[in-house]
Protein backbone atom coordinates (compact mmCIF):
# COMPACT_ATOMS: atom_id res chain seq x y z
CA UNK A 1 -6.92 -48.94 32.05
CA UNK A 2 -4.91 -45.58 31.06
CA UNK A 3 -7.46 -42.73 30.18
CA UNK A 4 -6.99 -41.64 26.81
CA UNK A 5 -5.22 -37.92 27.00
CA UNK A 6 -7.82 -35.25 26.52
CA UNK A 7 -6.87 -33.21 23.72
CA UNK A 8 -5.98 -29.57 23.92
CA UNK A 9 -7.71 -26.68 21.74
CA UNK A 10 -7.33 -26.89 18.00
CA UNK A 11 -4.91 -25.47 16.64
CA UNK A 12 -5.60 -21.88 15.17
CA UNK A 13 -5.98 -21.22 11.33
CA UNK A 14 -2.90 -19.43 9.37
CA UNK A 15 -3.56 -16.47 8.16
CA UNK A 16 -2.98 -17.31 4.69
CA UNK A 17 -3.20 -20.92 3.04
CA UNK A 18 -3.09 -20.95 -0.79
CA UNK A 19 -3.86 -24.85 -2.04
CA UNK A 20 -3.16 -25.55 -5.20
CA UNK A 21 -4.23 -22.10 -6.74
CA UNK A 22 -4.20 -21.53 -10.33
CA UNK A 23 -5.62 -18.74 -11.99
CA UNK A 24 -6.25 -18.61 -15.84
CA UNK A 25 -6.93 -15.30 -17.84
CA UNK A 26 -8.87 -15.16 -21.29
CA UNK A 27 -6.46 -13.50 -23.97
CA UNK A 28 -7.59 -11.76 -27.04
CA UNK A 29 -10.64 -13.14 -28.80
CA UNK A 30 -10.04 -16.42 -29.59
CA UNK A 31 -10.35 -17.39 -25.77
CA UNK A 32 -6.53 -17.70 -25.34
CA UNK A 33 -5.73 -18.89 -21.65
CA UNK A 34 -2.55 -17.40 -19.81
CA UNK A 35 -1.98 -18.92 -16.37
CA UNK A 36 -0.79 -16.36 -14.27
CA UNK A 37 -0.71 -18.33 -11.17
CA UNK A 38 -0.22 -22.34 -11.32
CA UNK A 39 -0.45 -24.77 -8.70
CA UNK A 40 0.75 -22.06 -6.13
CA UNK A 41 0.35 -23.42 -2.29
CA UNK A 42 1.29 -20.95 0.57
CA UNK A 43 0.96 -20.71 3.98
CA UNK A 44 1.61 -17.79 6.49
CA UNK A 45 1.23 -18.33 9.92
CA UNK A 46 -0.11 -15.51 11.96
CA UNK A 47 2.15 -12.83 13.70
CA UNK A 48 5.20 -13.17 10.66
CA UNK A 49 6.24 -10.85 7.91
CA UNK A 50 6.16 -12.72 5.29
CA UNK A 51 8.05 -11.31 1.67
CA UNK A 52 6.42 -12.22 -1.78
CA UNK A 53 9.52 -12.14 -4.50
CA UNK A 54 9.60 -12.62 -8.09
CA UNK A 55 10.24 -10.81 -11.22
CA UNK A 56 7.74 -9.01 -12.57
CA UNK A 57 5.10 -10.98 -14.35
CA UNK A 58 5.59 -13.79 -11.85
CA UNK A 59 2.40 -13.62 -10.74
CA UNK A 60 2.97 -11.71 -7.25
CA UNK A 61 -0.18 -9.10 -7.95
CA UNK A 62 -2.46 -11.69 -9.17
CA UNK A 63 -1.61 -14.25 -5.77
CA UNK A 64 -2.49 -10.79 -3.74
CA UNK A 65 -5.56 -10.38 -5.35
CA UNK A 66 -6.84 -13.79 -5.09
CA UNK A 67 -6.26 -13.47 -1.25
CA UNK A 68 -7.97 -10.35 -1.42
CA UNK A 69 -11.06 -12.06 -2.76
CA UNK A 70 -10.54 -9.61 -5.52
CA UNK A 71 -10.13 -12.82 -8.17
CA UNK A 72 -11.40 -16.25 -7.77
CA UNK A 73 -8.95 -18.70 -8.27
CA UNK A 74 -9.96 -20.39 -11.67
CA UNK A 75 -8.79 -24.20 -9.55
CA UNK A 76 -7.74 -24.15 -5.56
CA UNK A 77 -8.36 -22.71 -2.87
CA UNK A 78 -7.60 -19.49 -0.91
CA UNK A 79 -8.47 -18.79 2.79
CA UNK A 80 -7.51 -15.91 5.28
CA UNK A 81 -7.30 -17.15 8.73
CA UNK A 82 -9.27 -20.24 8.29
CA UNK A 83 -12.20 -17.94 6.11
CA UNK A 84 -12.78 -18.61 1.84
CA UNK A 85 -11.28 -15.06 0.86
CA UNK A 86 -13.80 -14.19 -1.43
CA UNK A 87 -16.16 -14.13 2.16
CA UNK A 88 -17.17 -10.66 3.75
CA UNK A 89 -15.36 -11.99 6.75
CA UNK A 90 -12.25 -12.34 5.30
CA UNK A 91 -12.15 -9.26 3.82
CA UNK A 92 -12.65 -7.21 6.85
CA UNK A 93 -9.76 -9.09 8.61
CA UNK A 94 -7.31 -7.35 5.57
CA UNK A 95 -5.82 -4.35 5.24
CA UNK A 96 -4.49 -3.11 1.96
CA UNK A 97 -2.07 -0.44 0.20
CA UNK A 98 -1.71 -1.29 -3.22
CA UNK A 99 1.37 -0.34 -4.78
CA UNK A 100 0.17 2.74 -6.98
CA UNK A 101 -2.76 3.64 -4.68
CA UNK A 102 -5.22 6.73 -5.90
CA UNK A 103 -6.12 9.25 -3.66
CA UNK A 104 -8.46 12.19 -3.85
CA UNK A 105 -6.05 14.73 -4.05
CA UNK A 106 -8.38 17.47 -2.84
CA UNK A 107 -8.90 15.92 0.37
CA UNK A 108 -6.77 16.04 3.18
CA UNK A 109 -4.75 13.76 4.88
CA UNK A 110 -7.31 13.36 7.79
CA UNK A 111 -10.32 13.59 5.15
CA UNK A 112 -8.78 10.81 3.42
CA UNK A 113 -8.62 8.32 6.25
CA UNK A 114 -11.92 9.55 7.96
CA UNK A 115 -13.13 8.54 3.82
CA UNK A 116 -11.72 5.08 4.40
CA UNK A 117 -12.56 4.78 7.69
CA UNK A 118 -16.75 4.84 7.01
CA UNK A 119 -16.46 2.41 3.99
CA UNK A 120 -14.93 0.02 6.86
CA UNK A 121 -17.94 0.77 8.60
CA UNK A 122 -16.27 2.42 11.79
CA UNK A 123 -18.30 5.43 12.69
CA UNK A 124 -19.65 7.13 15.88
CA UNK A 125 -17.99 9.06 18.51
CA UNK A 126 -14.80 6.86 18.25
CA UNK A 127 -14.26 7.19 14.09
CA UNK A 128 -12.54 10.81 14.99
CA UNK A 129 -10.18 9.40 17.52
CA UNK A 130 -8.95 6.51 15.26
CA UNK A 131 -8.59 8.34 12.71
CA UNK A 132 -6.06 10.55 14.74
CA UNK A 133 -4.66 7.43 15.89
CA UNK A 134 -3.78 5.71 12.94
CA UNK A 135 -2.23 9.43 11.49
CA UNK A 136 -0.19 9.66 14.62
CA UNK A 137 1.72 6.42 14.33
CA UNK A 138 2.42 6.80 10.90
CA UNK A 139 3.96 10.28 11.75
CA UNK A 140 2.14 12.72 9.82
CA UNK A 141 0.62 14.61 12.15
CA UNK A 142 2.02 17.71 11.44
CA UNK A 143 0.62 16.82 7.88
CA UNK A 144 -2.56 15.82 8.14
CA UNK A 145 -4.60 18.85 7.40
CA UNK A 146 -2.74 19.65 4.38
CA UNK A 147 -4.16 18.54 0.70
CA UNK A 148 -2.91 14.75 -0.66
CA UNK A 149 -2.03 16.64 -3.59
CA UNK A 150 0.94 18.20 -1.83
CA UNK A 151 1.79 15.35 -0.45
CA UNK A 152 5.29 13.87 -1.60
CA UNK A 153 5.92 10.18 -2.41
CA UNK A 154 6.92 8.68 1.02
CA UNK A 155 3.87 10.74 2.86
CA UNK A 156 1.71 9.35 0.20
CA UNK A 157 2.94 5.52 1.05
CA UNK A 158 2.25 5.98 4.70
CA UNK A 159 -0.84 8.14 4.37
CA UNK A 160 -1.88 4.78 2.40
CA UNK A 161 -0.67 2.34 5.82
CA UNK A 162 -2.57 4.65 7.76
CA UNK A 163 -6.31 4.11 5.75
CA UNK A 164 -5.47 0.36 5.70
CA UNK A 165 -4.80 0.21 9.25
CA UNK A 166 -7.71 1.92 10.31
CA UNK A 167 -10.42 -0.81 10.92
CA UNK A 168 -7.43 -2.02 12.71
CA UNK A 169 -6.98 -5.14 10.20
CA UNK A 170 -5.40 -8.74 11.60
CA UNK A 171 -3.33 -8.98 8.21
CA UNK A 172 -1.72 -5.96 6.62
CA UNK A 173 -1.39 -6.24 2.52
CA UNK A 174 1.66 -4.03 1.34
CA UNK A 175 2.53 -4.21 -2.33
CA UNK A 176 5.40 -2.48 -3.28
CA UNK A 177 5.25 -0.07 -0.13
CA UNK A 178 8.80 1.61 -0.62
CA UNK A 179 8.79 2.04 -4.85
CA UNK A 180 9.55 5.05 -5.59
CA UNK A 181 10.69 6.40 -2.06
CA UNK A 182 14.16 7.39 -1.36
CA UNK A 183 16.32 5.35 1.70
CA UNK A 184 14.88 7.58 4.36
CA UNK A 185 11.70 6.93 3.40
CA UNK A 186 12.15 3.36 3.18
CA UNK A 187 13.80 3.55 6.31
CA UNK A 188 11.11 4.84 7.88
CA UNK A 189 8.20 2.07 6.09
CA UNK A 190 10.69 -0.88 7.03
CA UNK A 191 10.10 0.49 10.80
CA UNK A 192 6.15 1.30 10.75
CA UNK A 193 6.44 -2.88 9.24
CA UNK A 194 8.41 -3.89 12.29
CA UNK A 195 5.85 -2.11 14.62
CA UNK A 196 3.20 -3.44 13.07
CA UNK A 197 4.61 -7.16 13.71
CA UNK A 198 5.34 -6.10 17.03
CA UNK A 199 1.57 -5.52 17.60
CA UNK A 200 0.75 -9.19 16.78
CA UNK A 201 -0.03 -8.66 12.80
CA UNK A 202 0.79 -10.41 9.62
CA UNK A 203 2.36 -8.77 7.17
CA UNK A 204 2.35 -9.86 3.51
CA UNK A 205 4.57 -7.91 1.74
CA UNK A 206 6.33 -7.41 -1.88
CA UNK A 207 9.63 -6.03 -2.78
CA UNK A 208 12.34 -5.65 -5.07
CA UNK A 209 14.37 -3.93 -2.28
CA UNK A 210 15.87 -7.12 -1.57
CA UNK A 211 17.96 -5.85 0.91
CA UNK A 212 15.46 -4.88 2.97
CA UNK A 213 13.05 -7.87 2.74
CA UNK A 214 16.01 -9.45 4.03
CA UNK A 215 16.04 -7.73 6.82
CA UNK A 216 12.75 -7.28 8.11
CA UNK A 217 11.02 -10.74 6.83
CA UNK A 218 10.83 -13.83 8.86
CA UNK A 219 10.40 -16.11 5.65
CA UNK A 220 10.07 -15.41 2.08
CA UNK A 221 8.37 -17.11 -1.12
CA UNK A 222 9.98 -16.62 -4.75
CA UNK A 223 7.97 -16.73 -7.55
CA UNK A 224 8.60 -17.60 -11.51
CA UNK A 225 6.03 -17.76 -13.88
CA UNK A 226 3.44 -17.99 -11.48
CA UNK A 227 5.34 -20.94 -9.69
CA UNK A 228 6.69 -21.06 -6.35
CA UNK A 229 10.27 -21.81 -6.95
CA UNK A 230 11.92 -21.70 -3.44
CA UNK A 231 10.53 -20.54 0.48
CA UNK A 232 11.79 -20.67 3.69
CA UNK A 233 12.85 -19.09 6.87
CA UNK A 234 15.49 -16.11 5.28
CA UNK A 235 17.94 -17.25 8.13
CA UNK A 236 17.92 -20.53 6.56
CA UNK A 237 18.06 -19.26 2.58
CA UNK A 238 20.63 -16.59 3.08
CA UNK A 239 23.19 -18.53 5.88
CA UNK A 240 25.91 -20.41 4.81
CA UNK A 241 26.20 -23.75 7.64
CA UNK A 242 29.36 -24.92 5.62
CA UNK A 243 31.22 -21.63 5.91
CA UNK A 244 32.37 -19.07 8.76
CA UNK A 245 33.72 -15.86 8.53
CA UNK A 246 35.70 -13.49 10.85
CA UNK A 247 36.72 -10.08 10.95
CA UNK A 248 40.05 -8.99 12.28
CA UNK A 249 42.61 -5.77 12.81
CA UNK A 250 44.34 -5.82 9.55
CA UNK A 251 47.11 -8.69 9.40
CA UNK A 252 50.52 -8.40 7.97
CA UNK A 253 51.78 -10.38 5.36
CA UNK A 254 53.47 -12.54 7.25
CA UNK A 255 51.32 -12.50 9.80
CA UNK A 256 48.71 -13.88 6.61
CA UNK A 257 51.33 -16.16 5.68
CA UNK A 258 51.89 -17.96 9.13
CA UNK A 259 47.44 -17.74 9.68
CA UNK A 260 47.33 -19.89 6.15
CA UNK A 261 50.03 -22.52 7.23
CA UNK A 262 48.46 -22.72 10.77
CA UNK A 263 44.99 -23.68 8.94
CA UNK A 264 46.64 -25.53 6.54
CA UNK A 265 48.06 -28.04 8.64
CA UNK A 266 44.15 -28.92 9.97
CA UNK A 267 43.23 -28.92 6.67
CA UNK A 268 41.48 -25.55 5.73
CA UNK A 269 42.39 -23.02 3.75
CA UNK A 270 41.34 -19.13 3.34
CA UNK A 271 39.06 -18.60 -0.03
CA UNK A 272 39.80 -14.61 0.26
CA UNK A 273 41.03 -11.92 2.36
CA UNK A 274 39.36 -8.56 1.82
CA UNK A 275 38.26 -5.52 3.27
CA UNK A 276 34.77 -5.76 5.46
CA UNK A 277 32.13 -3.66 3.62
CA UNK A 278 29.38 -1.65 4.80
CA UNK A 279 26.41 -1.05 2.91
CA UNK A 280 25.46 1.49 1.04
CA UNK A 281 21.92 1.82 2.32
CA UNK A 282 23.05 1.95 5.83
CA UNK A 283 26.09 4.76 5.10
CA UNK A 284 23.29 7.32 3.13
CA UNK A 285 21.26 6.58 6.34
CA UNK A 286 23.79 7.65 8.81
CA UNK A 287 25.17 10.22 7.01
CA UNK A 288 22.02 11.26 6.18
CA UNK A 289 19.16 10.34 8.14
CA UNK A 290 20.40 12.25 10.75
CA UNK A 291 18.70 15.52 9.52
CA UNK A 292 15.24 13.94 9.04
CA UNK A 293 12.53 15.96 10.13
CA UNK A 294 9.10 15.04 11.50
CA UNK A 295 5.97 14.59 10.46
CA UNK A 296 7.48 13.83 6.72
CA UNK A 297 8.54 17.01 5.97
CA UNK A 298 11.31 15.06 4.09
CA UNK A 299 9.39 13.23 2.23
CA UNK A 300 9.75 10.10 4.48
């Protein structure tokens, strides 16, 4: 008689599932409900950068806050690795920069995160050297015993990565991380993301730099009306399987002409000949980024 196979270890939770989530908000007096979020199911595996899309009013904010544990999904339900998210444990397994975030502007860099750092609960000999830590790798050491106040736009952003990193969080929340920043700036956040997925983290992240989501996320979710309208790998969304392209030295034209008649006879033909472009993202960075100075003296 064959023994039966001993099964391995379970498999382990993603770090976000969303089942069936809807969320309903009272409006006005009467009682009026408006369903920001219906029916919504997610699921992020652990270790993947994972972009939330949608115009605004499609319900991205409200789906962050209900995995927050912020909101409680009016039908559904919402865990973070394997955990309800309105649970204390779940909660300390997130990191968070909203996309507006308030700071104390009197404090300093360094005051700020030390702030954060005790409502985590980290204290002790050790809260002084994370702090540092976490104000390192976001580059703004040379920063961080100036005022928030004088801080520009980009230093703000990543002054805000820094306080949500430092309880050193399994799943980083970034909403909206780059608005407002200029293309070195955003340069510079789409890097710290990168890292961050490098060090075995989640990242759950909106954007309507499209162009960058593209580049840094392993799958993205698109949202309408609260609905998920389309997700996958971006590989898979933005590839075309049915079409190739090439780019060659410049052809004559009857060089062209003979290249058409050669791919004609197999039966193909060339939908358009024109120029290869370069973005124009990545030519303000070269041109530009270049210069950058440390410690966001740019305003990176």
């Amino acid at each position: 008689m064959t023994a039966a196979p001993i099964p391995g270890p379970p498999a382990p939770p993603p770090a976000i599932e969303l089942r069936g989530v809807v969320k309903d908000f009272a409006v006005g007096l009467r009682g009026v409900k408006l369903r920001a979020v219906d029916g919504l199911s997610l699921r992020v595996e652990a270790g993947r950068i994972y972009g939330l899309l949608g115009p605004n009013g499609s319900g991205k904010s409200t789906t962050i806050k209900l995995v927050l544990g912020l909101l409680a999904p009016t039908a559904g339900e919402c865990a973070v690795f394997g955990v309800p998210a309105g649970r204390v444990e779940a909660r300390v397994a997130v990191g968070y920069l909203p996309e507006s975030p308030y700071f104390y502007r009197h404090l300093t860099g360094r005051e700020l995160v030390r702030f954060y750092a005790r409502i985590c609960g980290l204290g002790g000999g050790s809260l002084a050297a994370r702090v540092t830590e976490v104000i390192e790798w976001v580059g703004l050491t040379g920063a961080a015993d100036r005022r928030v106040g004088t801080y520009s736009k980009g230093m703000l952003q990543r002054i805000g990565l820094a306080q949500a990193l430092v309880h050193d969080p399994r799943l980083v929340i970034l909403d909206e991380p780059t608005a407002g920043v200029d293309p070195l700036g955003a340069a510079a956040m789409a890097e710290l993301i990168l890292r961050l997925k490098a060090q075995g983290k989640t990242i759950l992240i909106t954007s309507h730099l499209l162009a960058q989501m593209e580049e840094i996320c392993d799958q993205v979710a698109i949202l309408d009306r609260g609905r998920l309208i389309l997700e996958g790998a971006v590989g898979e969304l933005v590839g075309r399987a049915d079409r190739q392209a090439f780019v060659v030295d410049r052809l004559s034209p009857d060089e062209l002409t003979e290249l058409r008649l050669w791919l004609a006879t197999r039966g193909r033909t060339i939908e358009s000949v024109e120029p290869p472009r370069s973005r124009l993202d990545r030519i303000f960075l070269e041109r530009v980024g270049r210069g950058a100075g440390a410690d966001g003296e740019r305003g990176a």
